[in-house]
C-alpha atoms as a PDB file:
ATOM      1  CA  UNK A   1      -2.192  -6.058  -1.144  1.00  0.00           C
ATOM      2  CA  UNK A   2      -5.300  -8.078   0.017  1.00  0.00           C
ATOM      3  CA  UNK A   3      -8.643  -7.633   0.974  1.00  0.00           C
ATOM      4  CA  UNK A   4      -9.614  -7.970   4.644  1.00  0.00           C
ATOM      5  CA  UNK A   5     -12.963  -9.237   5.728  1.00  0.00           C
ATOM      6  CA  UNK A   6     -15.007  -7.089   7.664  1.00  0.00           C
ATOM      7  CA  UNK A   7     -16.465  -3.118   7.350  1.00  0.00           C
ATOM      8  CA  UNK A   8     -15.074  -2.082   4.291  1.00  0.00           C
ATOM      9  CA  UNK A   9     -12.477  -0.174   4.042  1.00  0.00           C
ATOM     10  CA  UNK A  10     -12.945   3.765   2.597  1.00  0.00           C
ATOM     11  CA  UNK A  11      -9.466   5.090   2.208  1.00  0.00           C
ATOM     12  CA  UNK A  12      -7.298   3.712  -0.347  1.00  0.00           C
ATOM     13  CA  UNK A  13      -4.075   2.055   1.066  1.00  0.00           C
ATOM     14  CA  UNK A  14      -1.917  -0.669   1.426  1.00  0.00           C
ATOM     15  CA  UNK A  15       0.656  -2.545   4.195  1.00  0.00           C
ATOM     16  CA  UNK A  16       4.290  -2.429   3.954  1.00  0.00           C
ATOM     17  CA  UNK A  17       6.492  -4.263   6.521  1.00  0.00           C
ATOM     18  CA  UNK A  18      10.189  -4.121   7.499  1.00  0.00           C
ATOM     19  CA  UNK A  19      12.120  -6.861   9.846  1.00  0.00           C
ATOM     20  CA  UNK A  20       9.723  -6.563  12.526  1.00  0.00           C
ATOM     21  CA  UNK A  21       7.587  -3.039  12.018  1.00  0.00           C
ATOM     22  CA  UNK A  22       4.394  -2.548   9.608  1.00  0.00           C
ATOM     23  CA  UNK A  23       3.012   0.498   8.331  1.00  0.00           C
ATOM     24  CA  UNK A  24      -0.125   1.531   6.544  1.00  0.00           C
ATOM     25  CA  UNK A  25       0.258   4.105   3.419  1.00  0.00           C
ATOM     26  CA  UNK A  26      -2.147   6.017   1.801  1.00  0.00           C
ATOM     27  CA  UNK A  27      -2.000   5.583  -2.275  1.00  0.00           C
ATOM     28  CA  UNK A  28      -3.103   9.183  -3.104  1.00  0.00           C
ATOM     29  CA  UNK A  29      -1.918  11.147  -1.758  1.00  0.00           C
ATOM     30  CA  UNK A  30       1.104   9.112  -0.779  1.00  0.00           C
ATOM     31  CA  UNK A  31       1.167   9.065   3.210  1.00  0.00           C
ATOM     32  CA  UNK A  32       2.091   6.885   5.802  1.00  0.00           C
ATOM     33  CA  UNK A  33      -0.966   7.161   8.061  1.00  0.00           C
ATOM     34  CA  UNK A  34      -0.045   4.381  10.621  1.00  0.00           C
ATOM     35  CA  UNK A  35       2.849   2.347  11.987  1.00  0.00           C
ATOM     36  CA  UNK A  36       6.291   3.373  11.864  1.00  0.00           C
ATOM     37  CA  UNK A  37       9.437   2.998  10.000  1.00  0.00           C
ATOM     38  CA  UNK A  38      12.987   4.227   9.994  1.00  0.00           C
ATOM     39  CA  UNK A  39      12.716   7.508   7.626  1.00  0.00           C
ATOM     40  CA  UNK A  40      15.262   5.587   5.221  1.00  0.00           C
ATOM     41  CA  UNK A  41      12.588   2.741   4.641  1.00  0.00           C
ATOM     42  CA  UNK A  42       9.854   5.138   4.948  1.00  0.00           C
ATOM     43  CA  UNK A  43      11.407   6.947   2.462  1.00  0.00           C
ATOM     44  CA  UNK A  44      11.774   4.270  -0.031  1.00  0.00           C
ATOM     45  CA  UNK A  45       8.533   2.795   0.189  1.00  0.00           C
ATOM     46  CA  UNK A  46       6.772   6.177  -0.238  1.00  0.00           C
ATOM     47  CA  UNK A  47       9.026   6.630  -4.015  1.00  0.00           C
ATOM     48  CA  UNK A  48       8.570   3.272  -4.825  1.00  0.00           C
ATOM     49  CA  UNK A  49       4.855   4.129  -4.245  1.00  0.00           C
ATOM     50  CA  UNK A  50       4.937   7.035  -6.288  1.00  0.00           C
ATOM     51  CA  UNK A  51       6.558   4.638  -9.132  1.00  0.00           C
ATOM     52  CA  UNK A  52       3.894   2.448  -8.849  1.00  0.00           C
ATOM     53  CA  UNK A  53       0.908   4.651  -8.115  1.00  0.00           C
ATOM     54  CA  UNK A  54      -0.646   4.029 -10.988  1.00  0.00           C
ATOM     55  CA  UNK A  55      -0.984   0.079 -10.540  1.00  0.00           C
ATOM     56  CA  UNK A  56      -1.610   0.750  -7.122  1.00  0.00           C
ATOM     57  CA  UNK A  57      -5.392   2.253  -7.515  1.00  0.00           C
ATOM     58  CA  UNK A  58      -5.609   0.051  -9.805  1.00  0.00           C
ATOM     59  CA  UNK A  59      -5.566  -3.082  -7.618  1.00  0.00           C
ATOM     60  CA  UNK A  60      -7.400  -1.007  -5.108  1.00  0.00           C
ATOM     61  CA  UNK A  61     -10.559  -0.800  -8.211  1.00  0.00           C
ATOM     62  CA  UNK A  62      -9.902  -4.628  -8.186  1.00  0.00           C
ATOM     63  CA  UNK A  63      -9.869  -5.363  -4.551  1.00  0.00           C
ATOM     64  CA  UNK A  64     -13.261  -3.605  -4.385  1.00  0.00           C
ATOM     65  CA  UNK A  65     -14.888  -5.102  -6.816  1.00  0.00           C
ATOM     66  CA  UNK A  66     -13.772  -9.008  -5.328  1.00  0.00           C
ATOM     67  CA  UNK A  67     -11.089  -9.533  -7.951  1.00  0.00           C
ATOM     68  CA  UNK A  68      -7.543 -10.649  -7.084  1.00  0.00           C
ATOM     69  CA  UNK A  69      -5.012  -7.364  -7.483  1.00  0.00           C
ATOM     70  CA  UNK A  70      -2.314  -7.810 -10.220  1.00  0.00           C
ATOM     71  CA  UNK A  71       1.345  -8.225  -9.330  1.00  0.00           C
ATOM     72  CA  UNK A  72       3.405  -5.164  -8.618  1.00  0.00           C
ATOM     73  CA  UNK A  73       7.303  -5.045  -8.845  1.00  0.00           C
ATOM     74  CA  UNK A  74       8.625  -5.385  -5.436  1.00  0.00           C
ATOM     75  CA  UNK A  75      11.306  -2.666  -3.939  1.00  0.00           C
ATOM     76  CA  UNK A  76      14.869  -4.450  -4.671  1.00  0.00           C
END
């Protein structure tokens, strides 16, 4: 998760990427909202995000507010 320069962004989300394919997620609720994966990754990332949704928002707060997010266990 990073912040991107520019028009700030209103919906909270964050990137995920497999071999060559990206796709945007929504943190609550959890929804891919752009991109494409295979529905096994998809799958996956949207459980590990409900794992993690907590620490998610979190480093959303922290984005917004200029500081660096905290780490977040990766999917294994």
């Amino acid at each position: 998760m990073y912040r991107e320069l520019g028009e700030p962004h209103h919906k909270a989300h964050f990137h995920a990427y497999y071999q060559e394919q990206m796709a945007v997620f929504t943190m609550d609720p959890i929804d891919m909202i752009a991109g494409s994966f295979p529905n096994p990754q998809r799958r996956l990332v949207e459980a590990w995000a409900e794992l993690h949704q907590t620490e998610l928002l979190k480093d959303w707060s922290l984005l917004l507010n200029g500081r660096k997010p905290d780490p977040i266990a990766p999917l294994r």
